[in-house]
Every structure is written in structure tokens, then in C-alpha cells.
Protein backbone atom coordinates (compact mmCIF):
# COMPACT_ATOMS: atom_id res chain seq x y z
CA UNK A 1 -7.63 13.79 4.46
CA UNK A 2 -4.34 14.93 4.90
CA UNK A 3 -3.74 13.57 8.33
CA UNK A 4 -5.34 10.77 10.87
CA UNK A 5 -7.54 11.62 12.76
CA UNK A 6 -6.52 11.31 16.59
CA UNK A 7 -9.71 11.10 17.18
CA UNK A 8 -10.25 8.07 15.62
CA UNK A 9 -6.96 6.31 16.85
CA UNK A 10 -7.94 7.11 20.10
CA UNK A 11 -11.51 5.38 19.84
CA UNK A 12 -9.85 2.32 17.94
CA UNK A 13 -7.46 1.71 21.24
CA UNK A 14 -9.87 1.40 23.60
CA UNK A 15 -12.06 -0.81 20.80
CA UNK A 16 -9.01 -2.51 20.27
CA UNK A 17 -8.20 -3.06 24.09
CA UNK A 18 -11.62 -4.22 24.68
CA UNK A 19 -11.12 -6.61 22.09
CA UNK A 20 -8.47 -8.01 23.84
CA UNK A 21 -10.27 -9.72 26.68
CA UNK A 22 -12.03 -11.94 24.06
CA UNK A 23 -10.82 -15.88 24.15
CA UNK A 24 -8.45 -17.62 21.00
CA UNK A 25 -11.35 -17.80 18.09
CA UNK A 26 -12.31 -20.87 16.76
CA UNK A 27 -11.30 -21.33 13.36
CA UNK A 28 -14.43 -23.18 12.17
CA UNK A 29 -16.30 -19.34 13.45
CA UNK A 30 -13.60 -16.94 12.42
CA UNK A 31 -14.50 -14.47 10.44
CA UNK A 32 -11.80 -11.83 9.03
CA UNK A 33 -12.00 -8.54 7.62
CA UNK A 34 -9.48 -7.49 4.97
CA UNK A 35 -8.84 -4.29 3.47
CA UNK A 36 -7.03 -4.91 -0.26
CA UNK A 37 -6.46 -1.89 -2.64
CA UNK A 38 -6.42 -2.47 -6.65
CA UNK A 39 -2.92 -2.66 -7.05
CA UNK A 40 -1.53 -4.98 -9.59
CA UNK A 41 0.24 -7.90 -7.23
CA UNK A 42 0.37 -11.50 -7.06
CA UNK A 43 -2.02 -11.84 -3.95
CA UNK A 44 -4.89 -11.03 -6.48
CA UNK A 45 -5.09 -14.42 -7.63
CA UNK A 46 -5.23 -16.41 -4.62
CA UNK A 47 -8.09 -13.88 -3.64
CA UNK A 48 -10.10 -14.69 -6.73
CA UNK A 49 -9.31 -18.14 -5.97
CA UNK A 50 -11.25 -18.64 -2.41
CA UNK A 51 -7.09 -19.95 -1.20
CA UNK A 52 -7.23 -17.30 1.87
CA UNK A 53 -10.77 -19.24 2.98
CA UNK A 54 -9.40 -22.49 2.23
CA UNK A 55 -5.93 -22.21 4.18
CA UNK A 56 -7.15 -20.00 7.47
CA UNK A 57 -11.24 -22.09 7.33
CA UNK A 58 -12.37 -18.15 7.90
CA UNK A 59 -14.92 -16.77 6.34
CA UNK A 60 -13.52 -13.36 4.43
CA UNK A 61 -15.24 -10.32 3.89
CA UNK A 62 -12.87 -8.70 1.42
CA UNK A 63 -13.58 -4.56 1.39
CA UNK A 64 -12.12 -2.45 -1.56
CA UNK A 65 -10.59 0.72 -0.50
CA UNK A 66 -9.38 3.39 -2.26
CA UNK A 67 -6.09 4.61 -0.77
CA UNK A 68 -4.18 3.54 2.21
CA UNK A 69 -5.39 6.43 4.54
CA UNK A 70 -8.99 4.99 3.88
CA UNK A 71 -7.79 1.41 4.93
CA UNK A 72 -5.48 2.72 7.99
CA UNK A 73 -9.23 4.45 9.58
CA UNK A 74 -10.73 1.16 8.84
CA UNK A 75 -8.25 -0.28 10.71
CA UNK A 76 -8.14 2.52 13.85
CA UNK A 77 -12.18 1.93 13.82
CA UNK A 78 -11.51 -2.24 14.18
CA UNK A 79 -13.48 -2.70 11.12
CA UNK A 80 -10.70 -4.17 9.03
CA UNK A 81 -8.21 -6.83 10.23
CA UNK A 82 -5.68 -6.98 7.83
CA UNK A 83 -5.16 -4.27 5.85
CA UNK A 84 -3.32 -3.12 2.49
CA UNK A 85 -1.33 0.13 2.58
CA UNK A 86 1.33 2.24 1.41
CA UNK A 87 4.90 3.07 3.27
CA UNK A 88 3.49 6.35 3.79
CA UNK A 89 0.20 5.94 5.75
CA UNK A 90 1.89 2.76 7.41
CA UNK A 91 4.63 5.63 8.44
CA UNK A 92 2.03 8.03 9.53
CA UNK A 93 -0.45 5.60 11.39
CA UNK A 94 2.44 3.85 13.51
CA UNK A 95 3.60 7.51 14.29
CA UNK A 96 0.55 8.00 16.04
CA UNK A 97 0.78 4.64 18.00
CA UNK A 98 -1.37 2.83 16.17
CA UNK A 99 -1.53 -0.98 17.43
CA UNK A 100 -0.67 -2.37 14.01
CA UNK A 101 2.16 -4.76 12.44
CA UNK A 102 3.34 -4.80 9.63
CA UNK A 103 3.21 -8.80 7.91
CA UNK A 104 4.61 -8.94 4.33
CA UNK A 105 6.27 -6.45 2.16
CA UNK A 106 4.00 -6.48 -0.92
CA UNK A 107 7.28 -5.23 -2.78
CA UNK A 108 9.33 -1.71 -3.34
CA UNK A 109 7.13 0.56 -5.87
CA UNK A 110 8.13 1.26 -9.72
CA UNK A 111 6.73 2.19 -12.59
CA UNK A 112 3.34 0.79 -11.00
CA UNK A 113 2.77 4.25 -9.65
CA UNK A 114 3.61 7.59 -12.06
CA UNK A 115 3.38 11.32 -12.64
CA UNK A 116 1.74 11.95 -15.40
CA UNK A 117 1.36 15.49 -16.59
CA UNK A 118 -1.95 16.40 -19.35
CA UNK A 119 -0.97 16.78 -22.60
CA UNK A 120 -0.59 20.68 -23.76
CA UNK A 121 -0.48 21.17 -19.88
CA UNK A 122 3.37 22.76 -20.25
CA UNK A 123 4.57 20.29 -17.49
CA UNK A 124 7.88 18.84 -18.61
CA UNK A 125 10.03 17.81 -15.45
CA UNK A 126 8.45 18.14 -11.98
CA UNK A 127 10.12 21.81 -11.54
CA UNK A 128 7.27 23.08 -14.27
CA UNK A 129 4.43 21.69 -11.49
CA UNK A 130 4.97 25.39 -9.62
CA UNK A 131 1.61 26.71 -10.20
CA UNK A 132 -0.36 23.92 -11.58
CA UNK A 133 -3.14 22.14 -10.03
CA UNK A 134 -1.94 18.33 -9.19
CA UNK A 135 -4.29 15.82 -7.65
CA UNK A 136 -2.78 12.85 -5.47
CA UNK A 137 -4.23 10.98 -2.66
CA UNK A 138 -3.32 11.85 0.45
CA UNK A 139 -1.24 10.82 2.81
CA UNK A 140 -0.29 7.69 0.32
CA UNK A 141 3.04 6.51 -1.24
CA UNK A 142 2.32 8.80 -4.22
CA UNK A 143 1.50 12.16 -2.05
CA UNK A 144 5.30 10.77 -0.30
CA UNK A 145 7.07 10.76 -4.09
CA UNK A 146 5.11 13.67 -5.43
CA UNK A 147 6.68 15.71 -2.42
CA UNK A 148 10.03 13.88 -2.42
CA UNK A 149 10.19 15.05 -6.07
CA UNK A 150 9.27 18.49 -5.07
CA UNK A 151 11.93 18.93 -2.52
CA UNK A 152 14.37 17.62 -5.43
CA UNK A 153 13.75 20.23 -7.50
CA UNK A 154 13.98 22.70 -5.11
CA UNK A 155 9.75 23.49 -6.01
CA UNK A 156 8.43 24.73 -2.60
CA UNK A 157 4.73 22.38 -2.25
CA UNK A 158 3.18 25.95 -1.51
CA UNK A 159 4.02 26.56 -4.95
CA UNK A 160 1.87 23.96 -6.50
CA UNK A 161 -2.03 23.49 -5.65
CA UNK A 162 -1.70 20.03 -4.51
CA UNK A 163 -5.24 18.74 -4.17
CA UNK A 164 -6.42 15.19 -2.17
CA UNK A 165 -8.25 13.29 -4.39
CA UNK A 166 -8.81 8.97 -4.15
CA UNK A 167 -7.74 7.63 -7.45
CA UNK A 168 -11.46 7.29 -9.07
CA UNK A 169 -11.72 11.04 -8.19
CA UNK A 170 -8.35 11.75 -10.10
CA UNK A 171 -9.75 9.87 -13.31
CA UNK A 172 -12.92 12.05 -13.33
CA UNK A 173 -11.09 15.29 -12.62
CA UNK A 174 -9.17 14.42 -15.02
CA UNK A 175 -11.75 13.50 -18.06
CA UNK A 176 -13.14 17.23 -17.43
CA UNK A 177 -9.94 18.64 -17.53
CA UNK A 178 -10.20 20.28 -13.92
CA UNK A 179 -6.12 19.15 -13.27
CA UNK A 180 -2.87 19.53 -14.82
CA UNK A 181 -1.21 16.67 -13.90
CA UNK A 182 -1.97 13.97 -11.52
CA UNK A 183 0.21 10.72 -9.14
CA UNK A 184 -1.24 7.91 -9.18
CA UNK A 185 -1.38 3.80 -9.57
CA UNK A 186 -3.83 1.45 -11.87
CA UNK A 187 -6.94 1.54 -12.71
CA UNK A 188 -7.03 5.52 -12.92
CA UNK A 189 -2.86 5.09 -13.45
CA UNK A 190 -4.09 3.37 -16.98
CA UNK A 191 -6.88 5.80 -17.50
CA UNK A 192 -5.05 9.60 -17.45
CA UNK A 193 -1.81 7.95 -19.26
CA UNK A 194 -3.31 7.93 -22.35
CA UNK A 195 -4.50 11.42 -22.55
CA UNK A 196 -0.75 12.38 -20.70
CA UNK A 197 3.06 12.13 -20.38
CA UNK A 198 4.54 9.95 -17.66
CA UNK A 199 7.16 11.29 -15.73
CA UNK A 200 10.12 8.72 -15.25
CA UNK A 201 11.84 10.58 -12.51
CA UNK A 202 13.49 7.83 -10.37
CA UNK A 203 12.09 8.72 -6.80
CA UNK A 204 13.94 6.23 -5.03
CA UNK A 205 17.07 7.07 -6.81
CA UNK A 206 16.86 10.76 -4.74
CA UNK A 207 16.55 8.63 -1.48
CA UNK A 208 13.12 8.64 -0.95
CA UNK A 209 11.83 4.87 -1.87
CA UNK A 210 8.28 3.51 -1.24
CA UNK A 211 6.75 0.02 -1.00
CA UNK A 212 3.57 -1.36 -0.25
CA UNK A 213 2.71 -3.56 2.68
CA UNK A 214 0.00 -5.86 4.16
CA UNK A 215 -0.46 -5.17 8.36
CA UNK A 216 -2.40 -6.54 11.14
CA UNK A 217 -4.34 -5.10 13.96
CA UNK A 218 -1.83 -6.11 16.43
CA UNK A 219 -5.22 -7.24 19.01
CA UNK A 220 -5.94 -9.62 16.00
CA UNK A 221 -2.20 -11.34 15.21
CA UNK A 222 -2.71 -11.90 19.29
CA UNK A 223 -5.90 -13.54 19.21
CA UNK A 224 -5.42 -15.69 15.86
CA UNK A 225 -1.35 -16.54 15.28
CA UNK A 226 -1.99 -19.34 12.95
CA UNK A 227 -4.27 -17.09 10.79
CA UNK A 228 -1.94 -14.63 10.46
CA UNK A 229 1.04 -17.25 9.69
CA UNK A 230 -1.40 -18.67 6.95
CA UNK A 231 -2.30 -15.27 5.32
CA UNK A 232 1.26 -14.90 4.77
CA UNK A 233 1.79 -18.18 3.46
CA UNK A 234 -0.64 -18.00 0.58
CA UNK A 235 0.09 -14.68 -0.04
CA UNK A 236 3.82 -15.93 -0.75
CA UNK A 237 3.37 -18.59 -2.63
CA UNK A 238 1.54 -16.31 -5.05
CA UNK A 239 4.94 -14.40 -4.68
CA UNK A 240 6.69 -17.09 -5.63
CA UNK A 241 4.74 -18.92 -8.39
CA UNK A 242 5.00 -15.41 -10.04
CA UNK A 243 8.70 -14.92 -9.13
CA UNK A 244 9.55 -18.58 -10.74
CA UNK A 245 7.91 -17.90 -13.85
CA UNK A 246 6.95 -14.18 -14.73
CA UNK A 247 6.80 -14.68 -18.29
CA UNK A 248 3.96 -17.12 -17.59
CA UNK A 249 2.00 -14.30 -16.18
CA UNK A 250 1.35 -13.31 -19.76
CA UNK A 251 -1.80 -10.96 -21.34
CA UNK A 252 -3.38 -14.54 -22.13
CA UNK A 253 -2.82 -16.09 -18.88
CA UNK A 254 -5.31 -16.77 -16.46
CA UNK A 255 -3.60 -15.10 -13.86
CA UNK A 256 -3.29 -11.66 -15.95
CA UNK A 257 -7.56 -12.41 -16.22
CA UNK A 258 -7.86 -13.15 -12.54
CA UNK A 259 -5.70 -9.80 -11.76
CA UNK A 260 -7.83 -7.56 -14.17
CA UNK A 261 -11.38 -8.89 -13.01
CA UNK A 262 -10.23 -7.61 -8.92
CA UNK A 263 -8.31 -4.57 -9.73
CA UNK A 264 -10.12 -3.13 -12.55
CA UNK A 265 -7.23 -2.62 -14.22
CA UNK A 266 -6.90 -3.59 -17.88
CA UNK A 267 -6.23 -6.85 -19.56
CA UNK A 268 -2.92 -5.75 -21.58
CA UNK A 269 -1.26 -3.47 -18.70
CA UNK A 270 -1.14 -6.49 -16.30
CA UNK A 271 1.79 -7.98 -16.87
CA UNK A 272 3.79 -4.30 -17.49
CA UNK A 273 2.66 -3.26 -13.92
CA UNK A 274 3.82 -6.91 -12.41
CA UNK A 275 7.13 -6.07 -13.48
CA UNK A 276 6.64 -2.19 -11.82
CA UNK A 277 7.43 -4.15 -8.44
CA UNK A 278 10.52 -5.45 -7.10
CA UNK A 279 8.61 -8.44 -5.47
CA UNK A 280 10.35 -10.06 -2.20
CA UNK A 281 10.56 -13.73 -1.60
CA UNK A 282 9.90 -15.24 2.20
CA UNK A 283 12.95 -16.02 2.27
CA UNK A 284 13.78 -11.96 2.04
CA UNK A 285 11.25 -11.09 3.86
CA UNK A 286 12.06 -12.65 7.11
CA UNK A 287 15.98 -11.03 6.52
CA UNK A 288 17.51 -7.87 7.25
CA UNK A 289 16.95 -6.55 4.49
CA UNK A 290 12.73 -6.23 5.11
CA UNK A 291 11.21 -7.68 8.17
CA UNK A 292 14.04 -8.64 9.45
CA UNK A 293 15.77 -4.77 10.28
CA UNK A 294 15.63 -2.99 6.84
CA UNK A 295 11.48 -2.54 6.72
CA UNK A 296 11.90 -0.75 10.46
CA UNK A 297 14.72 1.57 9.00
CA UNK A 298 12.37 2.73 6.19
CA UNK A 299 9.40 3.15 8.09
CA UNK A 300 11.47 5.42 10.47
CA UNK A 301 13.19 7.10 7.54
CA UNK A 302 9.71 7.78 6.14
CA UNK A 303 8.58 9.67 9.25
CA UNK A 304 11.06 11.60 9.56
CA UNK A 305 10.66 12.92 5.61
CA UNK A 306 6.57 13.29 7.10
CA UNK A 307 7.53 14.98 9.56
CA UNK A 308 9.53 17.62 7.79
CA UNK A 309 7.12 18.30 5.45
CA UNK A 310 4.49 18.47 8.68
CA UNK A 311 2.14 15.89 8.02
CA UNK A 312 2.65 14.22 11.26
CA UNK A 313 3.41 15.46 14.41
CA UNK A 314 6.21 13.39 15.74
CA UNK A 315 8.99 10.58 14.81
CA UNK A 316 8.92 7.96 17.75
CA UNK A 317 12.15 6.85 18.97
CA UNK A 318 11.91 3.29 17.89
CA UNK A 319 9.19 1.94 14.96
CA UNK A 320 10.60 -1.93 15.64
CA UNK A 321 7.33 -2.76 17.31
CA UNK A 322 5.32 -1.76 13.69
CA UNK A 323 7.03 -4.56 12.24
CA UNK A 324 7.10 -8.36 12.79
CA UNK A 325 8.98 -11.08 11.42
CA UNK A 326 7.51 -13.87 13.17
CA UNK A 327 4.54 -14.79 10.86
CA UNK A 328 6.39 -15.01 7.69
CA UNK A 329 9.18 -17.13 9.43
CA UNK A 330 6.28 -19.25 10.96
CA UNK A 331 5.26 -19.62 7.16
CA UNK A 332 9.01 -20.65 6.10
CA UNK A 333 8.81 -23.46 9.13
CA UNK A 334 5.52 -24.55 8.06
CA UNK A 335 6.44 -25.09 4.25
């Protein structure tokens, strides 16, 4: 799943366009489809909580996905509404004109995501990958920093036998022993680490940096504003009761249980990978430096690294449409 298929954008448009001619929903009737990945974040607990229901009176069908590519065909098909990817895919699907916004940067990746090599596997800076067989989703923010790291070494990709695997796939691969090394986030992050050595190259330190994001079918943000605005707004005030007090977020806390129980992810490595984000306020979020200017910047910046390494076709001329400020400063107005 290396690409998107055009294919598919190209049936989601005219779904999407379709979609279009349909009146303002009422909210009492609204149903909305979201797409969440289990990534260790804040918004977990307000999901486990029922607060998304409560704030936008919606009724949610919340769909586990495995990597951002999966969630991004979701989205092309008009099966999900609101969506949880990676700067990667979010590069890659708004290269191919995908009517989608981008909401709420989730916050710029860390030590939540890692290389880790297999023990005995001879793998001791990303140079010794030549050769090896290394599993990584596709198309994600990992398959972005496992080639970034690549091109820092000087390690030609044909070099390595890169292979696209979702993260479950890369945790059974790896209890057989079928790879050397693997990039990855929680649950299967916490699962290979144990039996392997985590690489703590600085990716964004080389000029390649990656965050996470939640988008919108744009037909969708059109059709239901105030939905939108309220997503945002409970999904940053989890942002900032966990930015207040961080320490509170601790292995005993009730958050750190609420986290663990959606994500799969376990108990004790909770509050580790909260602290493998660099978590945004609104306040930062509406500003230059995300929604505001900076996010567009990066998402351009990413496509043109995709495009090097030719897994997408084109860089567009101007990626400001992808990205909208408006909900979360609707959310700041509204507080």
C-alpha cells in the first residue's frame, strides 16, 4: 500500500460532491464517523468518556484503524468523517487533491514512534539496515523517518528490503523472527522493544520532522461547522488538562487507565509515550506556527521529500487549502 489509489480518490469526489447537495444536518440526527489510530494522546480520554457525544449531540461510530493510509481510503471512500493520520499520508492524500482539512495538530512526534533493531540482528546505527529486512507501514510518518534516516546516512532504500506491514503485522513478524528491525508506534512499539534496541536517531534534528493530525472531509466541515468547532474543543481541553498537569497523568491515574483500555497499549508505558509528544495548545494552534502558516509549510515540505523519494507523483503549488484555522479559533471564541 505504498501509494493511494487514484482510483479511489476519484470515486470519493464525486461521492463527496454528491454529498454536497444534502441540507445543514440536524444535530439531534447527526451521526459522525471517526477514524482514531492507537496512539498514546490526550483525546483518548474524552473518547472513553462519551464528551465527543455529549458536546456535538451526534451519535459516534468510532472505527480503529491501523495506519494513516488505511484511514486516508476511509476517508476518499466517505466512510469516515474525521479522521486520524500522520504528516505523511496527510502529505500524500492532499497531493492528490483530496477534499480534506486538516483541524488540530495532535502534536510533533518523539520518542512515541522508534527504530528498533532485533537483538543479535548486527544493526547498530541506521547505516547497518543495508541489506536487512525492515518492516514499516506504509506511506505513514514512520515509512517518512525510516527514509529520512536513510537518505542521512547516505543508505540507498534499494539497499534495504523495506517491507509494508500495519503495526499488528510488524509485532507478529516480529515474534517469528521473519524481520531485522522494524519503525513503529505503541501497542506493537511496546511489544518488539523488549526483544530489541531502540534507535535514538533525532529525525527531526536532520530536517525531516513529523506530527500527527486530526482532518475533516472538507464536504463534512461544510455541512456541520459547529460540529467540527466542537470536536476541536473537547479534543483541546484534553490538551490542556494534560498540558496543566502532566505529572497527574501518572501509571495510577485514571487517565493513564482510560488511555491503555483504547490504545492497547500498556499500563506503565502511558505516561513515557505522553511525554514522546510535543503537544500544542489552541492557543498555538490557531498561530503561525501550526494552523496558522507553519502546518501548510510542513505539509508542503513533506511532499516535496515524497516526491523525491517517488511516492507521489506531484507537489501542488499551494497546500493552504489542506489546512484550516477557523475551527480551532471558533473553539478559542467559544471558550
Amino acid at each position: 500500500m505504498s501509494t493511494i489509489s487514484r482510483r479511489i480518490v476519484l470515486l470519493s469526489s464525486a461521492a463527496l460532491a454528491g454529498a454536497a447537495f444534502l441540507g445543514p444536518a440536524d444535530a439531534r440526527d447527526l451521526k459522525i464517523t471517526i477514524g482514531y489510530q492507537t496512539v498514546v494522546e490526550p483525546s483518548k480520554v474524552p473518547q472513553a468518556d462519551g464528551a465527543y457525544e455529549s458536546a456535538t449531540k451526534a451519535t459516534i461510530d468510532w472505527r480503529k484503524f491501523d495506519s494513516g493510509a488505511d484511514v486516508i481510503a476511509a476517508i476518499a471512500s466517505g466512510s469516515v468523517d474525521i479522521g486520524y493520520v500522520g504528516s505523511s499520508p496527510l502529505a500524500a492524500a492532499a497531493s492528490r487533491e483530496l477534499p480534506i482539512q486538516t483541524i488540530f495538530v495532535v502534536g510533533l512526534i518523539g520518542e512515541s514512534e522508534a527504530l528498533v533493531a532485533r537483538n543479535g540482528a548486527g544493526i547498530e546505527k541506521a547505516a547497518d539496515l543495508a541489506g536487512k529486512k525492515v518492516a514499516v507501514p506504509f506511506v505513514s510518518t514512520t515509512h517518512y523517518s525510516l527514509l529520512a534516516a536513510l537518505k542521512h546516512e547516505g543508505v540507498d532504500p534499494k539497499w534495504v528490503d523495506i517491507l509494508n506491514l500495519r503495526p499488528p503485522e510488524i509485532a507478529a513478524a516480529w515474534a517469528r523472527g521473519d524481520i531485522d528491525a522494524a519503525y513503529v508506534w505503541d501497542p506493537a512499539l511496546g511489544q518488539i522493544k523488549t526483544t530489541g534496541k531502540v534507535d535514538s536517531s533525532q529525525v527531526a534534528a536532520w530536517g525531516a520532522p513529523t506530527f500527527d493530525a486530526w482532518i475533516v472531509r472538507t464536504d463534512f466541515a461544510e455541512r456541520n461547522p459547529e460540529a467540527v468547532r466542537d470536536f476541536v474543543k473537547v479534543t483541546g481541553a484534553a490538551y490542556a488538562e494534560f498540558l496543566a498537569k502532566p505529572d497527574a497523568w501518572s501509571v495510577t491515574s485514571p487517565q493513564a487507565a482510560k488511555i491503555a483500555t483504547i490504545t492497547g497499549a500498556k499500563l506503565e508505558d502511558v505516561p513515557q509515550l505522553l511525554r514522546g509528544y510535543v503537544f500544542p495548545t489552541l492557543e498555538e494552534q490557531a498561530s503561525d506556527k501550526f494552523l496558522g502558516g507553519g502546518t501548510v509549510k510542513a505539509v508542503e515540505a513533506t511532499s516535496a521529500f515524497l516526491k523525491e523519494q517517488g511516492k507521489i507523483d506531484a507537489v501542488l503549488p499551494d497546500y493552504s487549502e489542506y489546512v484550516s484555522s477557523k475551527y480551532v479559533s471558533e473553539a478559542l471564541a467559544s471558550n
